[in-house]
Protein backbone atom coordinates (compact mmCIF):
# COMPACT_ATOMS: atom_id res chain seq x y z
CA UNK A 1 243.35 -69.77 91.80
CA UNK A 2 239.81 -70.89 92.96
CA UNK A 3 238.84 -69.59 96.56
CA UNK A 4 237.18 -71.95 98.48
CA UNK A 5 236.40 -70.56 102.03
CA UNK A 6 236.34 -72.29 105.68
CA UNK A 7 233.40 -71.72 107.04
CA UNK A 8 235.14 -68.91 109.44
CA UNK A 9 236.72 -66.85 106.30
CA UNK A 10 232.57 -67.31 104.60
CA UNK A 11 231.79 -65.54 108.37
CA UNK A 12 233.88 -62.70 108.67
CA UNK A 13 233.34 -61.83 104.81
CA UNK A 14 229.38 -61.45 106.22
CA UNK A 15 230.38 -60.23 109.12
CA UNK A 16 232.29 -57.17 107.57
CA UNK A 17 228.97 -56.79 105.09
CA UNK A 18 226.61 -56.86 107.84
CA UNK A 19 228.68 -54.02 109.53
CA UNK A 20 229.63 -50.46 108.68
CA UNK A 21 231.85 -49.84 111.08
CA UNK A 22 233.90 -53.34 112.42
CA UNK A 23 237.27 -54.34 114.04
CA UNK A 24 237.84 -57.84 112.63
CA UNK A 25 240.67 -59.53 115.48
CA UNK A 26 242.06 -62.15 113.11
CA UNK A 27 245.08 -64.26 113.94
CA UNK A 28 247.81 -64.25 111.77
CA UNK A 29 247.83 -67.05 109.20
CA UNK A 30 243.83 -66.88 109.22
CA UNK A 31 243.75 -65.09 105.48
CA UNK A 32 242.23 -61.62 106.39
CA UNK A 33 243.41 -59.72 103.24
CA UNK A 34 241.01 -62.41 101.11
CA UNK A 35 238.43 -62.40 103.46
CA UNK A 36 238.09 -58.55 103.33
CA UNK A 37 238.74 -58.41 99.46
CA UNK A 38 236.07 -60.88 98.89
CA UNK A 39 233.72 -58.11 100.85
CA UNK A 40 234.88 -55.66 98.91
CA UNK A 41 234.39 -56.82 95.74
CA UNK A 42 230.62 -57.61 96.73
CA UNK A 43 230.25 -54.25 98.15
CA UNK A 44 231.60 -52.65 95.42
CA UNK A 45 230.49 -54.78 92.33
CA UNK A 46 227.75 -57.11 93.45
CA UNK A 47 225.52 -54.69 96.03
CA UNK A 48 226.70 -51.15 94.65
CA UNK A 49 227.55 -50.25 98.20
CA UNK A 50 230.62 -48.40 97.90
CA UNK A 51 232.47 -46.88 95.57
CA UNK A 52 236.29 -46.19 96.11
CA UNK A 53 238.02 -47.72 98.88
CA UNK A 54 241.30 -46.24 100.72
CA UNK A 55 243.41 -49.77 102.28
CA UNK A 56 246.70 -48.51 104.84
CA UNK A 57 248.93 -51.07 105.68
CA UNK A 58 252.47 -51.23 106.43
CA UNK A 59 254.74 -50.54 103.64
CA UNK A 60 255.62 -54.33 102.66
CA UNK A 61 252.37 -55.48 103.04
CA UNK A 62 250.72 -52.36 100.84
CA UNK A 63 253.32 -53.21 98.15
CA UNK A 64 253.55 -56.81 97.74
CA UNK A 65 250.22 -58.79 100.14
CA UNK A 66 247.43 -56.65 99.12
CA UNK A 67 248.06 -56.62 95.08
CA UNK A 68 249.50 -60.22 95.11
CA UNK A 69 246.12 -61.37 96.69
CA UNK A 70 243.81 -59.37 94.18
CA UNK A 71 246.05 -60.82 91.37
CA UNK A 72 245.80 -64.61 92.88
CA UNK A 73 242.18 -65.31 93.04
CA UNK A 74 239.49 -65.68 90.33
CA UNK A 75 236.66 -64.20 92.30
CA UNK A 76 238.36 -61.02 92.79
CA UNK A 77 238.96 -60.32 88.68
CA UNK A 78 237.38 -57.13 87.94
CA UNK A 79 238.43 -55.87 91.27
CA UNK A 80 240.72 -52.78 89.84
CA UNK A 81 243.69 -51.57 92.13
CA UNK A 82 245.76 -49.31 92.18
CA UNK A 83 249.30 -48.84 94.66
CA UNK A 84 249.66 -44.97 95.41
CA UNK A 85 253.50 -45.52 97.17
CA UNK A 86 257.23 -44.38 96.60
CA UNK A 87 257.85 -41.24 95.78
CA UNK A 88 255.76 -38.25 95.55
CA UNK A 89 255.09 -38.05 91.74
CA UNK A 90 254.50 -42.00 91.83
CA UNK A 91 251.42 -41.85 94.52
CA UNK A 92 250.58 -38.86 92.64
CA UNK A 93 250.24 -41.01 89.29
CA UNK A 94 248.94 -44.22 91.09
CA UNK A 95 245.94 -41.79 93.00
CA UNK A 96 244.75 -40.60 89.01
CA UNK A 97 244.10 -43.47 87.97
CA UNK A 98 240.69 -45.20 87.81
CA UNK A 99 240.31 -48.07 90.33
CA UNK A 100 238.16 -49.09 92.98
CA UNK A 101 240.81 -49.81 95.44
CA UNK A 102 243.92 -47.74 96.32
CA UNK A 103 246.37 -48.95 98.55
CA UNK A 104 248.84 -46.14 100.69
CA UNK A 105 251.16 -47.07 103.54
CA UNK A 106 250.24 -45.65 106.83
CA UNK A 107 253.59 -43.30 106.53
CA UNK A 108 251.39 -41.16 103.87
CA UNK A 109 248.61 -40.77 105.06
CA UNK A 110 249.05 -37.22 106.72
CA UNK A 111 250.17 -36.20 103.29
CA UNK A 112 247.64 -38.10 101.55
CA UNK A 113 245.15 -35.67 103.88
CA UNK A 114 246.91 -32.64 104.66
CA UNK A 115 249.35 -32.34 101.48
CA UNK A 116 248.56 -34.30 98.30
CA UNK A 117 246.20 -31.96 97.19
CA UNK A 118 243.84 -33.81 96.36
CA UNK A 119 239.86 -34.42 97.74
CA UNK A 120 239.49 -36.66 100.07
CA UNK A 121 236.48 -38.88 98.78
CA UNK A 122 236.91 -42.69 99.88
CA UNK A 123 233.79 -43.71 101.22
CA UNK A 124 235.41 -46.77 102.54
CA UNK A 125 238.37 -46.92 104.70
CA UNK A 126 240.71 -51.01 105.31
CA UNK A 127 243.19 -50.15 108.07
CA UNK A 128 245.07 -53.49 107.82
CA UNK A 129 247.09 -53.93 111.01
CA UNK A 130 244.87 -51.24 113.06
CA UNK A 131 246.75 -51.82 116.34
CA UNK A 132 249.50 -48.71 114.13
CA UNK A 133 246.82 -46.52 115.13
CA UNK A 134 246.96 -46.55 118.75
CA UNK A 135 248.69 -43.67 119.37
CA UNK A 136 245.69 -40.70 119.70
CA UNK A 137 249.10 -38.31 119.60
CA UNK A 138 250.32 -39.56 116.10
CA UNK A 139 249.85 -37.10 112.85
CA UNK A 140 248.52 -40.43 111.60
CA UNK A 141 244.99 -40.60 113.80
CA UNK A 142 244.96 -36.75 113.71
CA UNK A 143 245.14 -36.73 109.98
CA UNK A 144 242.22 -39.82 109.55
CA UNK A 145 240.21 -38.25 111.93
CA UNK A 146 239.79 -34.87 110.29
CA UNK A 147 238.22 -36.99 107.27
CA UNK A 148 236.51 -39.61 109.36
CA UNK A 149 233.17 -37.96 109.51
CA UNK A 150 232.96 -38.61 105.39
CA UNK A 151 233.67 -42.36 105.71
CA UNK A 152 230.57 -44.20 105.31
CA UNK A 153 232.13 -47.98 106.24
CA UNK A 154 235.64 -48.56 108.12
CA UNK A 155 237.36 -51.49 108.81
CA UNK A 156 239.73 -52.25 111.33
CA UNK A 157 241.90 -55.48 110.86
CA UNK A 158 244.70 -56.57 113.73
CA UNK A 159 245.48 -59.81 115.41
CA UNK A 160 247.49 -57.68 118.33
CA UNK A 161 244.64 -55.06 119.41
CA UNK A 162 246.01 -54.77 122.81
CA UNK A 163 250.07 -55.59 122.65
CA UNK A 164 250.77 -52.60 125.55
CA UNK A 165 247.33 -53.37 127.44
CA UNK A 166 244.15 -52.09 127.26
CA UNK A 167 245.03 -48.18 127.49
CA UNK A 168 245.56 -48.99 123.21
CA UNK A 169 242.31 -49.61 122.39
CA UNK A 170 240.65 -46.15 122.77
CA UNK A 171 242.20 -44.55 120.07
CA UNK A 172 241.46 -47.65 117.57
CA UNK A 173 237.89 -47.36 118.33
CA UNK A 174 237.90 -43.64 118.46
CA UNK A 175 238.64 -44.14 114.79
CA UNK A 176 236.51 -46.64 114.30
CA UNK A 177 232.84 -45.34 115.95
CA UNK A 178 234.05 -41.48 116.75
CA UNK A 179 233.81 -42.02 120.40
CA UNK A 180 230.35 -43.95 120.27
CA UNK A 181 231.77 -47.16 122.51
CA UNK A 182 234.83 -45.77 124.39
CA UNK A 183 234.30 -42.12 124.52
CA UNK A 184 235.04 -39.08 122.61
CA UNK A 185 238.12 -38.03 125.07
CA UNK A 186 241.70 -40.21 125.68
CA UNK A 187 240.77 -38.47 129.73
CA UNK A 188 237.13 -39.28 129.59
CA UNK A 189 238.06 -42.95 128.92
CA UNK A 190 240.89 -43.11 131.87
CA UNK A 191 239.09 -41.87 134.24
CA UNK A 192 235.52 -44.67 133.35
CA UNK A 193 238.05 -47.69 133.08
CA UNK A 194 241.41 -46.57 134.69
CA UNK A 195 243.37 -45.66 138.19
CA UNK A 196 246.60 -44.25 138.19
CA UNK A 197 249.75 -46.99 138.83
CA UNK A 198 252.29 -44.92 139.52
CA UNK A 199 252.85 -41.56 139.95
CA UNK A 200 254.62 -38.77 140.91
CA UNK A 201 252.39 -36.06 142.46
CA UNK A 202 250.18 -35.19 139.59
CA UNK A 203 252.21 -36.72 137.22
CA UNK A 204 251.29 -40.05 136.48
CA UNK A 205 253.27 -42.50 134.78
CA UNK A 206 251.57 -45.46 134.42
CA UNK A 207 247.85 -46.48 134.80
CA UNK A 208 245.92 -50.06 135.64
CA UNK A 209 242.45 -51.21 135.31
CA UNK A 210 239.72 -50.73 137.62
CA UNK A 211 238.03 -53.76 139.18
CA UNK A 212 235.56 -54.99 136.60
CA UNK A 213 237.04 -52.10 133.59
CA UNK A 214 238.39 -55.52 131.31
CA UNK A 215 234.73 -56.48 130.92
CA UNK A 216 232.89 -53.37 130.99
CA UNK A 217 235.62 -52.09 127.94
CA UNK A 218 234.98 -55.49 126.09
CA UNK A 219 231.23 -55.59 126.78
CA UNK A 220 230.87 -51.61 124.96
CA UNK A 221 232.55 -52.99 122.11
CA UNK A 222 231.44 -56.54 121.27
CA UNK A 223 228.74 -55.43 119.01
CA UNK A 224 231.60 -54.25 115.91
CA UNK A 225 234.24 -56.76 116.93
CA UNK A 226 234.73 -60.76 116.17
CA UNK A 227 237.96 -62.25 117.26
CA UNK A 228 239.59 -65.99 115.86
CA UNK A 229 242.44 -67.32 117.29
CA UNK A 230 244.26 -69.90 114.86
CA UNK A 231 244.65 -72.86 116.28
CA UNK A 232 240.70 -72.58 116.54
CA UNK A 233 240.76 -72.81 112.99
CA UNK A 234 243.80 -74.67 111.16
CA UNK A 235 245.70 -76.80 111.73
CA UNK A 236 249.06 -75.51 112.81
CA UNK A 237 252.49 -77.40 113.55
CA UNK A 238 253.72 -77.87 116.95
CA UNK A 239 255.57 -75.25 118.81
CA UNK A 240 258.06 -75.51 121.16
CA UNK A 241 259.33 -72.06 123.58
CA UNK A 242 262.52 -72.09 124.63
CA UNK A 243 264.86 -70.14 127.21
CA UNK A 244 268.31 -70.21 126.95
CA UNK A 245 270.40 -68.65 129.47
CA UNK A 246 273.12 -66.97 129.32
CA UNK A 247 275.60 -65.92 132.73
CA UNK A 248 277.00 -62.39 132.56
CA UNK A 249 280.46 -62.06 134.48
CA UNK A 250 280.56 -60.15 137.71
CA UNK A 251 282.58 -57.72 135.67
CA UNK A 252 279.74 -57.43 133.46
CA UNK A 253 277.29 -57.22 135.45
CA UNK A 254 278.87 -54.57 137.29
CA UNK A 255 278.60 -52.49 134.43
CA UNK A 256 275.25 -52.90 134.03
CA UNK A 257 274.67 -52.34 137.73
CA UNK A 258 276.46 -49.18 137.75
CA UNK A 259 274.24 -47.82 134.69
CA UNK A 260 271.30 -48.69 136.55
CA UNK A 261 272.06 -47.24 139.55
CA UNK A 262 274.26 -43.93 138.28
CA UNK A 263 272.87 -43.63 134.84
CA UNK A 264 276.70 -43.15 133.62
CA UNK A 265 279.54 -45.69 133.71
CA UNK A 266 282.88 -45.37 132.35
CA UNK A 267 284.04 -48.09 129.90
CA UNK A 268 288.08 -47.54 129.13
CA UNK A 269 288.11 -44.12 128.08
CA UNK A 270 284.46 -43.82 126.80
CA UNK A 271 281.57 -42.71 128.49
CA UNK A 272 277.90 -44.26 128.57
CA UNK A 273 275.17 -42.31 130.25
CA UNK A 274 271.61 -42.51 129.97
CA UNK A 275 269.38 -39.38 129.63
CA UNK A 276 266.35 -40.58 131.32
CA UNK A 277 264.34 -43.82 131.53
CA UNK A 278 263.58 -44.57 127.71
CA UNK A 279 267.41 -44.33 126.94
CA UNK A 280 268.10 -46.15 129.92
CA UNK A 281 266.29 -49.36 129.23
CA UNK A 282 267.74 -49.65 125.85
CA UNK A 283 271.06 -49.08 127.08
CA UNK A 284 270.52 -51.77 129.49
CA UNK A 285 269.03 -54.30 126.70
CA UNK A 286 272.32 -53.39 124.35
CA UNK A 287 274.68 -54.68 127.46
CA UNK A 288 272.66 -57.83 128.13
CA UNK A 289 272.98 -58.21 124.12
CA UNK A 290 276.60 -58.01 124.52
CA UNK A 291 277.82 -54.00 123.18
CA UNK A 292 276.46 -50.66 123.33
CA UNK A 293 276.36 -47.16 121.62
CA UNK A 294 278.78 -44.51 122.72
CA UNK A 295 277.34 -40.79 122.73
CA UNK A 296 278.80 -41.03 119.38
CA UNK A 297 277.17 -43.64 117.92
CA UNK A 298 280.31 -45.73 118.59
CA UNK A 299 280.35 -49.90 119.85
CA UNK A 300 281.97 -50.71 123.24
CA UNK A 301 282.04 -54.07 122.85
CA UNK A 302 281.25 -55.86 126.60
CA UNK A 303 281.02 -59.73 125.61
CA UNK A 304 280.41 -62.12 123.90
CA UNK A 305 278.27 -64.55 125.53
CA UNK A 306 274.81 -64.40 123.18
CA UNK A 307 277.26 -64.99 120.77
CA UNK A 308 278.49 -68.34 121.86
CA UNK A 309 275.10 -69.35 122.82
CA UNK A 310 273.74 -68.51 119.71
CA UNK A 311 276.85 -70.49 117.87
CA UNK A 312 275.82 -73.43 119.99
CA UNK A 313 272.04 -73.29 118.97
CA UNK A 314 273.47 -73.08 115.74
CA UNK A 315 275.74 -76.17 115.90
CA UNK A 316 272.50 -77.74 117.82
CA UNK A 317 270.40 -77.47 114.65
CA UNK A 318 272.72 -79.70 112.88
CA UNK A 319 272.44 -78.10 109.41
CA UNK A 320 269.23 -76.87 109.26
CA UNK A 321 268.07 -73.58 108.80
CA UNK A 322 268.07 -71.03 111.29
CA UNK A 323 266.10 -67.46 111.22
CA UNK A 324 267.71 -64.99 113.73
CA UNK A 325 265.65 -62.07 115.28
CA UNK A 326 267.88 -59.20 116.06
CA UNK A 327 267.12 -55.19 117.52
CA UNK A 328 270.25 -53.35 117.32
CA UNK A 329 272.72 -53.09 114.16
CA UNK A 330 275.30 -53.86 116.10
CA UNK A 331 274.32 -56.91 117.46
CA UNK A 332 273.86 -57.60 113.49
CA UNK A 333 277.29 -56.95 113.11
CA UNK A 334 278.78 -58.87 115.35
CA UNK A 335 277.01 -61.95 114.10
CA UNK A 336 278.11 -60.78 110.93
CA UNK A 337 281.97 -61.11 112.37
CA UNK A 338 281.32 -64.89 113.24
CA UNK A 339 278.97 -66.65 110.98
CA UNK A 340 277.67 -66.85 107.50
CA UNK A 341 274.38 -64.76 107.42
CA UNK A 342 272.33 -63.30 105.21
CA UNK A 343 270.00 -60.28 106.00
CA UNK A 344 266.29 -60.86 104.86
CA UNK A 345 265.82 -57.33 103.76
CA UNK A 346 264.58 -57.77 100.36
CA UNK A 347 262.22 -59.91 98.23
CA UNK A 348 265.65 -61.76 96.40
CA UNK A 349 266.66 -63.17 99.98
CA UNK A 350 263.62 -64.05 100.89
CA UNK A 351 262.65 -65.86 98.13
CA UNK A 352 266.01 -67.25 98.81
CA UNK A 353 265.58 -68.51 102.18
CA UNK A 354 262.34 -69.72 101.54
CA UNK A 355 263.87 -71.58 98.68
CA UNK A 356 266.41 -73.23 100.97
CA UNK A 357 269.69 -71.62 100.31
CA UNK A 358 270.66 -69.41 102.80
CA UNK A 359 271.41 -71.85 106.61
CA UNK A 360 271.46 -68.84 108.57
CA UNK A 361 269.29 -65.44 108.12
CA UNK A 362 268.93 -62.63 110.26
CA UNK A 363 265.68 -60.91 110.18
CA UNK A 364 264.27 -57.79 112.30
CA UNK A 365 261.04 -56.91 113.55
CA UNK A 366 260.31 -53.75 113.25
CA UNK A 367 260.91 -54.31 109.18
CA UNK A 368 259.87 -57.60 108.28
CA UNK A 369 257.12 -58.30 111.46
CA UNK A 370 254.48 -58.26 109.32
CA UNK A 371 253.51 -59.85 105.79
CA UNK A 372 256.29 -61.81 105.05
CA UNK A 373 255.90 -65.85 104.88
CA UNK A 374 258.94 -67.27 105.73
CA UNK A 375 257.66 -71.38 107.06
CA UNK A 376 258.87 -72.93 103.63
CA UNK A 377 262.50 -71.93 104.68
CA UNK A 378 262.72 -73.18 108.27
CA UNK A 379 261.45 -73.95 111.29
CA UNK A 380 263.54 -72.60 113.79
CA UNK A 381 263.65 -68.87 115.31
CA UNK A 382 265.87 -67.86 117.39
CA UNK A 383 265.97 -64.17 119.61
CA UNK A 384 269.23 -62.88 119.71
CA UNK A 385 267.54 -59.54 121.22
CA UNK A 386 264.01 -58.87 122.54
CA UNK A 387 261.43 -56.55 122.25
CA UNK A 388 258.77 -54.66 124.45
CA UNK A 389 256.21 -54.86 121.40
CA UNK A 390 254.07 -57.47 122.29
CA UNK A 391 253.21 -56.82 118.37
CA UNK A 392 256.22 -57.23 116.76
CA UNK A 393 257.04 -60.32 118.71
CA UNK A 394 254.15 -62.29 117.63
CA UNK A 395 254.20 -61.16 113.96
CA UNK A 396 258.04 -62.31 113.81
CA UNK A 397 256.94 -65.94 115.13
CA UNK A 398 253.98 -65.97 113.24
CA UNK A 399 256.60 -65.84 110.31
CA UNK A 400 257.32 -69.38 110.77
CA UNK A 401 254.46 -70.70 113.14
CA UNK A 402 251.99 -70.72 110.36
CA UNK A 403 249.71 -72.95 108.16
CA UNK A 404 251.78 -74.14 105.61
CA UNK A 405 254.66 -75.15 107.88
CA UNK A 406 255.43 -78.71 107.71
CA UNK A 407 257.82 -78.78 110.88
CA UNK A 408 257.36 -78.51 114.69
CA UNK A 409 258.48 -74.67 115.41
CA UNK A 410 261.08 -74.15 118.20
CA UNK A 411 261.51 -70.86 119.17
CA UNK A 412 264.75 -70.21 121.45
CA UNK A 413 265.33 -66.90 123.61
CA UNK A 414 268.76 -66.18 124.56
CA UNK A 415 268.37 -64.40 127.67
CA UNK A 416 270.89 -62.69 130.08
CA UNK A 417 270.32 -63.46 133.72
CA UNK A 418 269.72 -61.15 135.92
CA UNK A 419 269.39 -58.44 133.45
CA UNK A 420 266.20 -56.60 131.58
CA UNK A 421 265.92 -59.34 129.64
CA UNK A 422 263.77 -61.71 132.46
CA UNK A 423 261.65 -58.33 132.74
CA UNK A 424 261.33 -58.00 128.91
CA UNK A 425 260.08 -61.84 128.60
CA UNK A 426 257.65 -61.30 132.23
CA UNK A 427 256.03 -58.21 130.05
CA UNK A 428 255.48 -59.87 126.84
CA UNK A 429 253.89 -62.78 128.85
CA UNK A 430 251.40 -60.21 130.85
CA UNK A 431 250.71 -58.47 127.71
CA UNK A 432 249.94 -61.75 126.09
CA UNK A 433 247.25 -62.32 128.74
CA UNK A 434 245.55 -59.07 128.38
CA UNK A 435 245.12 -59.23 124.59
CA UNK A 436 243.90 -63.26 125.11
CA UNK A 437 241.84 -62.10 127.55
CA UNK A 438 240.17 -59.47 124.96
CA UNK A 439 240.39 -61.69 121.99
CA UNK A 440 238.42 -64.29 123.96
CA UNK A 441 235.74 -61.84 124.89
CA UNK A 442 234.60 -61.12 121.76
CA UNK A 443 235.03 -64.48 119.84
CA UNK A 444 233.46 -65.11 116.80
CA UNK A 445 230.67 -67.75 117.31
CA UNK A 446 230.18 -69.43 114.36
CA UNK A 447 226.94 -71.15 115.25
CA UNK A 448 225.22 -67.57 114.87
CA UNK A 449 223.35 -67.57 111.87
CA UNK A 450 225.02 -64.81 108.94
């Protein structure tokens, strides 16, 4: 297929030429994986700039976006890749052979480092979906940092820099400049941009900005990062956000209440407790959702009332297809018990849904969030379960809300009331304004001259 760029894809192709080190902020839908190749293949072939590039991406999107893009254009031919996953002896094979681009998921690149064996000698380095390397803690960043110092261009591509506030951007742009913009120290950083929010002595569990920190932190790294939002740039369908509530008994609620309060409530003869915090909020999401896990990994069913709200948003879309957005397996089961679904958990379904055939899918975020292009099948999403990831939210609506769609999106939220769930959908909303606050700060202006 011919590529024929919008003026913003033309851009950030010179943009990421321009500049060695760079955190392109793309939207989803926006085509980042042919803008970048495009600069490759110019680096590489055209200006003699690079030699052998290292892309990490999520697992779906290093198997099946990244080669199927290559493969689709005709200004890329020539471009040689090469897919170093699966098992050991099959990254082995795919890292000897001669390319100019190898593609890993971000799962191997410790061993990849630490354990392949092999020299690490990419003097180019695509992180596509950067925001996975937030985490300063994770063997992930350790491992690309020891090498980072030998990388002579990097790359950072995310639309969701910021999902969990602006505490996740050091580590991205640790990797990016070694501590030029942000600092060289995770402690150094809180204590120029941050306060503690709440502690507990000199524990502290939670910190906030300082007055002015937003724009100081988005002012020291302007200079390596462009942002586009995409309904600056196509033309997307409507979208309509829906809340659908859903009344919990006062039997049901007391057993939520008494978890919250006791961190242990009895339920027939089986016993649900909650170790600390983490465990607690997920055992609270599970009972809005309608069951829970046992300390044996068994379901005490609670109710059923998602379940009948979801049947009538089913009923309400009168025959057309539905996409389902689920967190636990056993809420997955229990839709299983009352409706005709299909799991989009490999290419055959999805090809499937997109196709037409399957009225009622179930997908989940953490596994298809990111990649996937799911608008030919449907137009309506509906969130049987939240999540905290600001992240994964917005890549699972992005699924459908996306060019190509010919229908006006409507995407419901079942949500329990007066449970977690209002403070799940309050934190995705304040998250949201953080990251649009950031992504406006350093927006692209396309007047600039290349």
């Amino acid at each position: 297929m011919k590529y024929e760029p919008h003026e913003y894809q033309t851009y950030t192709t010179e943009y990421i030429l321009r500049h060695p080190i760079a955190a392109i902020l793309l939207d989803m839908g926006l085509g980042k994986t042919v803008i970048t190749l495009t600069a490759l293949y110019d680096l590489i072939l055209d200006f003699f700039l690079v030699r052998k590039v290292l892309v990490i991406a999520p697992l779906r999107v290093a198997t099946e976006t990244w080669p199927a893009e290559i493969q689709k254009w005709e200004h890329l031919r020539g471009l040689k890749y090469s897919v170093a996953v699966g098992t050991e002896n099959q990254r082995m094979a795919a890292l000897r052979q001669r390319a100019h681009v190898y593609i890993i998921n971000r799962e191997n690149v410790e061993w990849l480092i630490n354990r392949s064996g092999n020299r690490f000698d990419f003097d180019m380095v695509v992180i596509d979906e950067l925001s996975s390397f937030k985490s300063h803690q994770a063997k992930r960043f350790k491992s690309l940092m020891k090498v980072r110092p030998s990388v002579k261009r990097i790359i950072g591509l995310t639309g969701t820099p910021s999902s969990n506030g602006l505490m996740d951007l050091w580590a991205q742009f640790r990797l990016l400049d070694m501590g030029k913009r942000l600092g060289r120290y995770i402690g150094q950083y809180r204590r120029d941009y941050f306060e503690p929010e709440k502690q507990n002595g000199y524990i502290v569990y939670s910190y906030r900005p300082l007055p002015g920190a937003e724009e100081a932190i988005y002012r020291r790294i302007s200079d390596i990062t462009i942002s586009m939002k995409a309904t600056d740039y196509l033309k997307l369908p409507g979208l309509v956000i829906n809340e659908v509530p859903v009344h919990l008994s006062i039997s049901e609620m007391n057993v939520m209440n008494t978890l919250k309060e006791q961190m242990v409530v009895e339920l027939g003869d089986r016993e649900i407790d909650a170790s600390n915090a983490g465990v607690l909020s997920g055992k609270l999401l599970q009972i809005a959702n309608g069951a829970v896990y046992d300390e044996f990994s068994s379901v005490a069913r609670i109710h059923d009332r998602k379940l009948d709200a979801l049947e009538d948003l089913i009923e309400a879309a009168n025959g057309k297809p539905v996409l389902v957005a689920y967190w636990y397996k056993h809420d997955l089961d229990r839709m299983k018990e009352r409706f005709k679904l299909k799991t989009l958990d490999a290419p055959e379904s999805i090809k499937r849904w997109n196709a037409g055939d399957i009225p009622i899918a179930a997908i989940h975020p953490a596994s298809a969030g990111h990649g996937l292009n799911l608008q030919s099948g449907g137009s309506t999403l509906i969130w049987f379960g939240l999540t905290w990831s600001l992240e994964l939210y917005q890549q699972t609506n992005a699924r459908l809300w996306r060019q190509g769609q010919k229908n006006t999106v409507v995407i419901h939220h079942i949500i329990a009331k007066g449970t977690i769930d209002e403070q799940v959908m309050s934190a995705l909303k304040r998250k949201n304004k953080t990251q649009a606050a950031l992504i406006a700060a350093v927006k692209a202006n396309l007047s600039q001259t290349y």
